[in-house]
Protein backbone atom coordinates (compact mmCIF):
# COMPACT_ATOMS: atom_id res chain seq x y z
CA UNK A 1 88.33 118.81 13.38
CA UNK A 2 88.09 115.19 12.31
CA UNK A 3 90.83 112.72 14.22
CA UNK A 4 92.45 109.60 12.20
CA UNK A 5 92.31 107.21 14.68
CA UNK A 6 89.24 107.33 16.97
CA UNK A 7 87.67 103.61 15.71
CA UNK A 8 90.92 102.15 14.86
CA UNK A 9 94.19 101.15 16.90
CA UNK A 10 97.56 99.63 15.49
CA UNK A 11 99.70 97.01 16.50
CA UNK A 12 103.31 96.88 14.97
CA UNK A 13 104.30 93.35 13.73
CA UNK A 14 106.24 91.40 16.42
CA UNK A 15 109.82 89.98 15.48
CA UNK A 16 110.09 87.00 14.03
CA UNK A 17 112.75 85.60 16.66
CA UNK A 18 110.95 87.09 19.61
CA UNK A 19 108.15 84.44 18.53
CA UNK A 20 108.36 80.82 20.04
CA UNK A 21 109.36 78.40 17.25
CA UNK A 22 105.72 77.35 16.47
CA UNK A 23 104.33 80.91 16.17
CA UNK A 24 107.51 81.82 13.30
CA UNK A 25 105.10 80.49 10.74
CA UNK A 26 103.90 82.51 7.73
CA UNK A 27 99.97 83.48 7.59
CA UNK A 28 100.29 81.46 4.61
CA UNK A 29 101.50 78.41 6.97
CA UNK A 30 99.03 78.99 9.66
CA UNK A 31 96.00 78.94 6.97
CA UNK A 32 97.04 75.56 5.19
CA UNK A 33 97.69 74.01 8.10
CA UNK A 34 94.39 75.01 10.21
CA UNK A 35 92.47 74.16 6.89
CA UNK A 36 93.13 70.48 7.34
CA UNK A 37 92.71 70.53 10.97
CA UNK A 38 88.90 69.80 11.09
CA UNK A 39 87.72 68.52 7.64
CA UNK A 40 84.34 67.55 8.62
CA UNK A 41 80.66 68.12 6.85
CA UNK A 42 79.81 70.70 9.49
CA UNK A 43 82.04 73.62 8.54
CA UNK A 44 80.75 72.94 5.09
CA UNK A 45 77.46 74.23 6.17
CA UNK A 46 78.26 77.51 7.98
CA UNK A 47 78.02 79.63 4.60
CA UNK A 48 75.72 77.34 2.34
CA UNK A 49 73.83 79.90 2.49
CA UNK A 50 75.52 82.71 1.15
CA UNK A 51 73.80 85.70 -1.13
CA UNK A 52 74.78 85.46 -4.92
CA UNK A 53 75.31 88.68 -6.36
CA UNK A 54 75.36 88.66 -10.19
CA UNK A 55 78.17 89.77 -12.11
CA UNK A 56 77.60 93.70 -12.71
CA UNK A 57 79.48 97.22 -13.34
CA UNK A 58 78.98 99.64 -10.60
CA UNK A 59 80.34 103.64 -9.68
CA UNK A 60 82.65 102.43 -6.89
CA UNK A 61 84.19 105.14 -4.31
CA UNK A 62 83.55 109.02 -4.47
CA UNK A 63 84.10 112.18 -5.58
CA UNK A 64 82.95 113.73 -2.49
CA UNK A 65 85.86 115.62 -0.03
CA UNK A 66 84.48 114.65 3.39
CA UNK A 67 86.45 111.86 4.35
CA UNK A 68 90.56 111.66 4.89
CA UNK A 69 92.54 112.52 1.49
CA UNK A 70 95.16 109.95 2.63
CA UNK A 71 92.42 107.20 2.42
CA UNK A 72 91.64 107.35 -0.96
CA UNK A 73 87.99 107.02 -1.82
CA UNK A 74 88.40 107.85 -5.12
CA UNK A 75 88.13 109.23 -7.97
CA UNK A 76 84.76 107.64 -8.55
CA UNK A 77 84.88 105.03 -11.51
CA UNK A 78 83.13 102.55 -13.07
CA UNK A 79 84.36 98.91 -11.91
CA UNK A 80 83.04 95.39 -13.59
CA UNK A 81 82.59 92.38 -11.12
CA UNK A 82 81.78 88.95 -11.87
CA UNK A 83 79.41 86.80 -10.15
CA UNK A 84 80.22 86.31 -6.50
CA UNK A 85 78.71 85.13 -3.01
CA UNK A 86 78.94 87.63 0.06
CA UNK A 87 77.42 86.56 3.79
CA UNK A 88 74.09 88.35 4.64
CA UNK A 89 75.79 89.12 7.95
CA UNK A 90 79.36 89.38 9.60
CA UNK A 91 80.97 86.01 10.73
CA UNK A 92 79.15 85.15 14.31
CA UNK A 93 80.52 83.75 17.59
CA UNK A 94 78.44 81.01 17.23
CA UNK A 95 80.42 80.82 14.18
CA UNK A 96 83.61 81.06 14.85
CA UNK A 97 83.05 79.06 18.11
CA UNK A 98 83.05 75.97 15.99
CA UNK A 99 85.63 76.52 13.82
CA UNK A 100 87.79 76.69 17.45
CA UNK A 101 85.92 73.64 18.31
CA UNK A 102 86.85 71.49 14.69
CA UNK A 103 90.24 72.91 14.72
CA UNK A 104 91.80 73.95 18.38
CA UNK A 105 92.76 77.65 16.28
CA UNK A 106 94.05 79.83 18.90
CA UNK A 107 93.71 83.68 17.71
CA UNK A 108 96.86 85.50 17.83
CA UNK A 109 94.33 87.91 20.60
CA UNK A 110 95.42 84.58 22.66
CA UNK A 111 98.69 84.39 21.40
CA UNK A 112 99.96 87.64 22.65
CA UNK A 113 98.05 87.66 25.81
CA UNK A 114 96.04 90.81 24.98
CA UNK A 115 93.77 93.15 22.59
CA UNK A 116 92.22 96.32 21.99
CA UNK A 117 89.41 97.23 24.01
CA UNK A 118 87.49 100.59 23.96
CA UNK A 119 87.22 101.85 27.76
CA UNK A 120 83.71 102.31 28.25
CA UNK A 121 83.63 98.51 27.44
CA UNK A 122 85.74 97.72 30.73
CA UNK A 123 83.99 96.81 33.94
CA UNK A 124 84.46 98.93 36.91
CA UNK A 125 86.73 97.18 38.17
CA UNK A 126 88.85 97.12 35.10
CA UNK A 127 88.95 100.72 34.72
CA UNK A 128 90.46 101.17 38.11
CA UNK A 129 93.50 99.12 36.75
CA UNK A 130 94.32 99.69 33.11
CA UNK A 131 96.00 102.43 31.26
CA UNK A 132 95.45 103.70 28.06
CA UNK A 133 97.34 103.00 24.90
CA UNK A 134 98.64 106.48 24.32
CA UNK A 135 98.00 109.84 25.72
CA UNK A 136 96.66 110.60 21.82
CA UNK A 137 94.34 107.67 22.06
CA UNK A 138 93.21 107.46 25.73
CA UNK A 139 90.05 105.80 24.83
CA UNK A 140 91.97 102.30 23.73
CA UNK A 141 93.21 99.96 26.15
CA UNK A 142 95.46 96.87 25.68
CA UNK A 143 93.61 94.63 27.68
CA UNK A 144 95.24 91.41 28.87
CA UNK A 145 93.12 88.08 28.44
CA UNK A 146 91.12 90.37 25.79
CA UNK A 147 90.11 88.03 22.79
CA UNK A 148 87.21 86.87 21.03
CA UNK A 149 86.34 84.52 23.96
CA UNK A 150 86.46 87.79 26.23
CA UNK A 151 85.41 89.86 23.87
CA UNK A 152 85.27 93.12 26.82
CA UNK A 153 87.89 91.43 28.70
CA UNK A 154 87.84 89.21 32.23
CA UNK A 155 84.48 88.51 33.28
CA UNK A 156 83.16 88.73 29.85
CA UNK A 157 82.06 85.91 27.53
CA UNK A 158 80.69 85.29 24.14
CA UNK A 159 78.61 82.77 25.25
CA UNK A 160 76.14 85.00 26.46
CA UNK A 161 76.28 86.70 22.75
CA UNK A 162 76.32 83.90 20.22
CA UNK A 163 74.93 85.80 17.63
CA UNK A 164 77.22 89.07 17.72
CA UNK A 165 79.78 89.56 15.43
CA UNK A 166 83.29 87.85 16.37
CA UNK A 167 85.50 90.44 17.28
CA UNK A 168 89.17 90.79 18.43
CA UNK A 169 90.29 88.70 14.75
CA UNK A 170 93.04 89.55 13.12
CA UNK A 171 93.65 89.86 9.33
CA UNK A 172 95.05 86.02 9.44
CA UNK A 173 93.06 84.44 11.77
CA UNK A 174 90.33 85.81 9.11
CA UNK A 175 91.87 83.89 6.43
CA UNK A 176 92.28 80.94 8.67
CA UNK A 177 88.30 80.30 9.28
CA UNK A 178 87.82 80.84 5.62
CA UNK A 179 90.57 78.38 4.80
CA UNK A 180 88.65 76.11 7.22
CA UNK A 181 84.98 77.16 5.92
CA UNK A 182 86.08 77.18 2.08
CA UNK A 183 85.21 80.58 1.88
CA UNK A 184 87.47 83.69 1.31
CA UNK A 185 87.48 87.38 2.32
CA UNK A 186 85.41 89.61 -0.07
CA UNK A 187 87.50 92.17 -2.07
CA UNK A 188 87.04 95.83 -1.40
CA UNK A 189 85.46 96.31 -4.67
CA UNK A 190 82.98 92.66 -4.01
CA UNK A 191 82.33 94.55 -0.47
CA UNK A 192 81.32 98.06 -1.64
CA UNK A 193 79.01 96.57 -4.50
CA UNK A 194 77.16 94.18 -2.10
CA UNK A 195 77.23 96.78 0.57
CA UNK A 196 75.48 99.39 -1.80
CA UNK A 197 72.28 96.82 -1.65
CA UNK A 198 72.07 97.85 -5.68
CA UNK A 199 71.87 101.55 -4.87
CA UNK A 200 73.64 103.88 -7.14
CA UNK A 201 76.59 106.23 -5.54
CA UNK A 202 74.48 106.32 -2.18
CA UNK A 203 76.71 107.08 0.69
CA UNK A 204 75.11 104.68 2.86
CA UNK A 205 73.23 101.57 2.39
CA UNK A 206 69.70 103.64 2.28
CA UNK A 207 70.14 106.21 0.54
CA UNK A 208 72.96 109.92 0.79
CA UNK A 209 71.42 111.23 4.65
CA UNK A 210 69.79 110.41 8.14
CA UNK A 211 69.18 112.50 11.23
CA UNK A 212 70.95 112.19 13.82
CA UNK A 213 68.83 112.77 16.51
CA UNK A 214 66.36 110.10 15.35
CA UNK A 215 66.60 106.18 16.02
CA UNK A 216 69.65 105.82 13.93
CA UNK A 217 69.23 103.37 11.12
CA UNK A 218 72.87 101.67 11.84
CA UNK A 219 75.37 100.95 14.80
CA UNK A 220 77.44 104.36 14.80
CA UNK A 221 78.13 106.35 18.20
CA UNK A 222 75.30 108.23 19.91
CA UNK A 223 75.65 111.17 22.10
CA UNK A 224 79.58 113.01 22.42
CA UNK A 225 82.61 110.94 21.70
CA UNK A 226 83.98 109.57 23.27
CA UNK A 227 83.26 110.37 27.00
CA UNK A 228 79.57 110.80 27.27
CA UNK A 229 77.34 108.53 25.01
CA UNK A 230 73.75 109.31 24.76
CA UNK A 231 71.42 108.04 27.49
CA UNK A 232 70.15 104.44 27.09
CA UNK A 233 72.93 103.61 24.01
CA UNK A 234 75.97 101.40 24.95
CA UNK A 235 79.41 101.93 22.76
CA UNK A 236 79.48 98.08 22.04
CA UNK A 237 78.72 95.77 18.80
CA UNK A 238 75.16 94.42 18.16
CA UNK A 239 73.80 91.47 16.90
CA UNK A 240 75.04 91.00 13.34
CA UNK A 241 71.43 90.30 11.85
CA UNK A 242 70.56 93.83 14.03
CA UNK A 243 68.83 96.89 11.94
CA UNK A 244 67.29 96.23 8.49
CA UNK A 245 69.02 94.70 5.81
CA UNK A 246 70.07 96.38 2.50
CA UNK A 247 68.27 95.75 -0.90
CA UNK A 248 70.76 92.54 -1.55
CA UNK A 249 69.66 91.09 2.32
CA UNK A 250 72.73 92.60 4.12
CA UNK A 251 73.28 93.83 7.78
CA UNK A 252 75.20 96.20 8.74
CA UNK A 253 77.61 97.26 5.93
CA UNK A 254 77.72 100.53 7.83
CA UNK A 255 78.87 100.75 11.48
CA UNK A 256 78.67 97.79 14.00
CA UNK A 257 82.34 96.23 13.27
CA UNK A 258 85.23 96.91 10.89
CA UNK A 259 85.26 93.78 8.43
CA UNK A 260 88.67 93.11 6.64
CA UNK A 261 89.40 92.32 3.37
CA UNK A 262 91.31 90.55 1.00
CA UNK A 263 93.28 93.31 -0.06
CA UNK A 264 96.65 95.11 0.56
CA UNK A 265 95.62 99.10 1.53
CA UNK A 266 96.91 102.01 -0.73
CA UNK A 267 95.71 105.23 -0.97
CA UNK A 268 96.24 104.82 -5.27
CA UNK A 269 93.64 101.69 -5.00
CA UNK A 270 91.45 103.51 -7.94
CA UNK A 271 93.61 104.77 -9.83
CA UNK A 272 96.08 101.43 -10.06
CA UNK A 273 94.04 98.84 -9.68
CA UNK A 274 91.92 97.35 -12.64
CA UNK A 275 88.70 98.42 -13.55
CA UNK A 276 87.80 94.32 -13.42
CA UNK A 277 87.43 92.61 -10.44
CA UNK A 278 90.02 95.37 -8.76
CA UNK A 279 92.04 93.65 -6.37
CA UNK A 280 95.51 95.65 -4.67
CA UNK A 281 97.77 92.64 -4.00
CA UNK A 282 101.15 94.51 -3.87
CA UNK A 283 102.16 94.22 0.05
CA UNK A 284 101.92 97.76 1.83
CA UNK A 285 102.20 96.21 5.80
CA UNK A 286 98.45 97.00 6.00
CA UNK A 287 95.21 95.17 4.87
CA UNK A 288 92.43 96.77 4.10
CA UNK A 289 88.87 97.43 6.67
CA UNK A 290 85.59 97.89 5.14
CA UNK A 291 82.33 99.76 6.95
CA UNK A 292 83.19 101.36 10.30
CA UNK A 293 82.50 100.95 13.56
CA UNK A 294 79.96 101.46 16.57
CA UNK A 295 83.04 104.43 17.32
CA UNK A 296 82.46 105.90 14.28
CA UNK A 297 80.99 109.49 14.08
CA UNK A 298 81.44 112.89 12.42
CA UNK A 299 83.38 114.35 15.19
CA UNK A 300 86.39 112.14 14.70
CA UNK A 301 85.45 109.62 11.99
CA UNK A 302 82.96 109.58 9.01
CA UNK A 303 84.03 106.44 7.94
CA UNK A 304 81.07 104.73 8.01
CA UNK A 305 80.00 105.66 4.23
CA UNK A 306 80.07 103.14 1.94
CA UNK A 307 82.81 104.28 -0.18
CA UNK A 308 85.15 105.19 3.12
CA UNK A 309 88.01 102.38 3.80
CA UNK A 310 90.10 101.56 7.07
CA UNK A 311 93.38 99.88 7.07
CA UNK A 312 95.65 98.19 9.40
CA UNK A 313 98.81 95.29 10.21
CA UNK A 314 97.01 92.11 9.69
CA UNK A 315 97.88 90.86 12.67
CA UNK A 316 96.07 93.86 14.74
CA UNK A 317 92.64 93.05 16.89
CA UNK A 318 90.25 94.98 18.90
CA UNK A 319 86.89 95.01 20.12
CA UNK A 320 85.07 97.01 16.81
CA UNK A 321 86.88 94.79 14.31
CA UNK A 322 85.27 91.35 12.75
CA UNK A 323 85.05 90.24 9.20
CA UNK A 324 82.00 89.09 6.42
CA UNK A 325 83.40 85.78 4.09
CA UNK A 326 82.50 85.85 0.72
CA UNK A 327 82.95 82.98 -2.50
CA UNK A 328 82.68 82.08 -6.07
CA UNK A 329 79.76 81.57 -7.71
């Protein structure tokens, strides 16, 4: 039986008035105003380097029935893109260390005080004190003092990780370091053609299979979820230039870290939005997640295929959840 929610937790949107005065601002506020908070020539370099993908048509979801129905992969269809950029890799801490550092951004991880951490992440120490999220998901912990600086929590730091995904973002801090970088979030339908590496209606970025019980080719879980990983395998991100690239030069467009995108979710995505550069822009309350995690696997959640998508409120964060930045061409 396959579970909805293994890789992914929600947090409901906080009230407006239960907000201090200068956190009642709009994502849309928060953006423009971090954008102009550090206009210098450094953040102009973070993504100079960017992979230009040339304006193509390409089969985009999937007719196959082994994901979630209410996701909506598909119907399979033929989608048109124009040119874009896409990062070779997932936004770093190195990264997003100096946008903090131009702009004095604090995540709303920081905000609230706390974030989504799987519990095999937790020190020893930790796990003597927390309790889980929900007797459904007993694997998630709201972990105080959790955020992208901490990305396990007290006693943690990214420092020692520089060149790991950022994790513990939220949909709008997202758009806030792309504001600040000039960059945006890639659509669903710019992710899944960059993410297929120019491989036709592949489920993953190699090709339709692998074997489990050789080295896997991509940051998925190992071993029995999610109590008993295999031997010498630790449920945590890797480095986001980790495994080998697809045939367009990107890492890990399958497992590793959820990376959001510009869209709103909806399970009618292909068959409402346009067969053109497809973009779902009516609000729903949930933004869409592209590529699975290192908690994805077939037991509970297959949703590290290429045509799979994740969802949730833009203002959620957890440790399996960082983003990729995209731009014109």
């Amino acid at each position: 039986m396959q579970h909805k929610a293994c890789c992914s937790v929600q947090r409901s949107l906080p009230r407006a008035d239960a907000l201090p005065t200068t956190e009642r601002l709009t994502s849309d506020e928060r953006v423009v105003s971090t954008a102009h908070a550090g206009t210098t020539a450094a953040h102009a370099q973070q993504h100079s380097d960017l992979i230009e993908i040339a304006g193509n048509s390409f089969v985009m979801g999937t007719n196959e029935l082994i994901g979630f129905q209410d996701d909506g992969e598909g119907p399979a269809r033929l989608v048109k893109l124009d040119a874009f950029r896409i990062a070779a890799t997932t936004v770093t801490n190195r990264q997003f260390n100096q946008f903090v550092r131009e702009t004095q951004y604090v995540t709303e991880a920081e905000r609230l005080g706390s974030s989504f951490v799987f519990y095999l992440q937790l020190s020893q120490s930790l796990k003597n004190t927390v309790v889980p999220v929900s007797k459904e998901l007993v694997w998630w912990v709201d972990l105080p003092d959790a955020c992208w600086q901490r990305p396990s929590g007290p006693g943690s730091t990214h420092l020692t990780i520089p060149e790991h995904p950022v994790v513990h973002i939220s949909w709008h801090d997202a758009q806030a370091y792309c504001a600040w970088a000039g960059v945006s979030l890639p659509t669903e339908a710019q992710w899944e053609c960059a993410a297929r590496g120019g491989l036709p209606e592949k489920r993953y970025a190699w090709g339709d299979t692998f074997e489990m019980n050789q080295p896997l080719p991509c940051n998925i879980w190992q071993g029995e979820f999610p109590n008993a990983p295999r031997e010498g395998w630790q449920p945590e991100p890797q480095a986001a230039q980790s495994y080998q690239p697809n045939g367009f030069g990107l890492f890990n467009t399958v497992g590793n870290v959820w990376e959001w995108c510009a869209d709103w979710f909806s399970s009618d995505y292909h068959v409402s939005t346009s067969v053109e550069n497809p973009l779902y822009a009516i609000p729903t309350g949930k933004r869409s997640m592209r590529g699975g995690s290192f908690l994805c696997h077939d037991s509970y959640c297959n949703r590290y295929r290429l045509a799979a998508r994740g969802a949730n409120t833009p203002s959620t964060t957890s440790s399996n959840c960082g983003f990729r930045v995209a731009g014109n061409v």
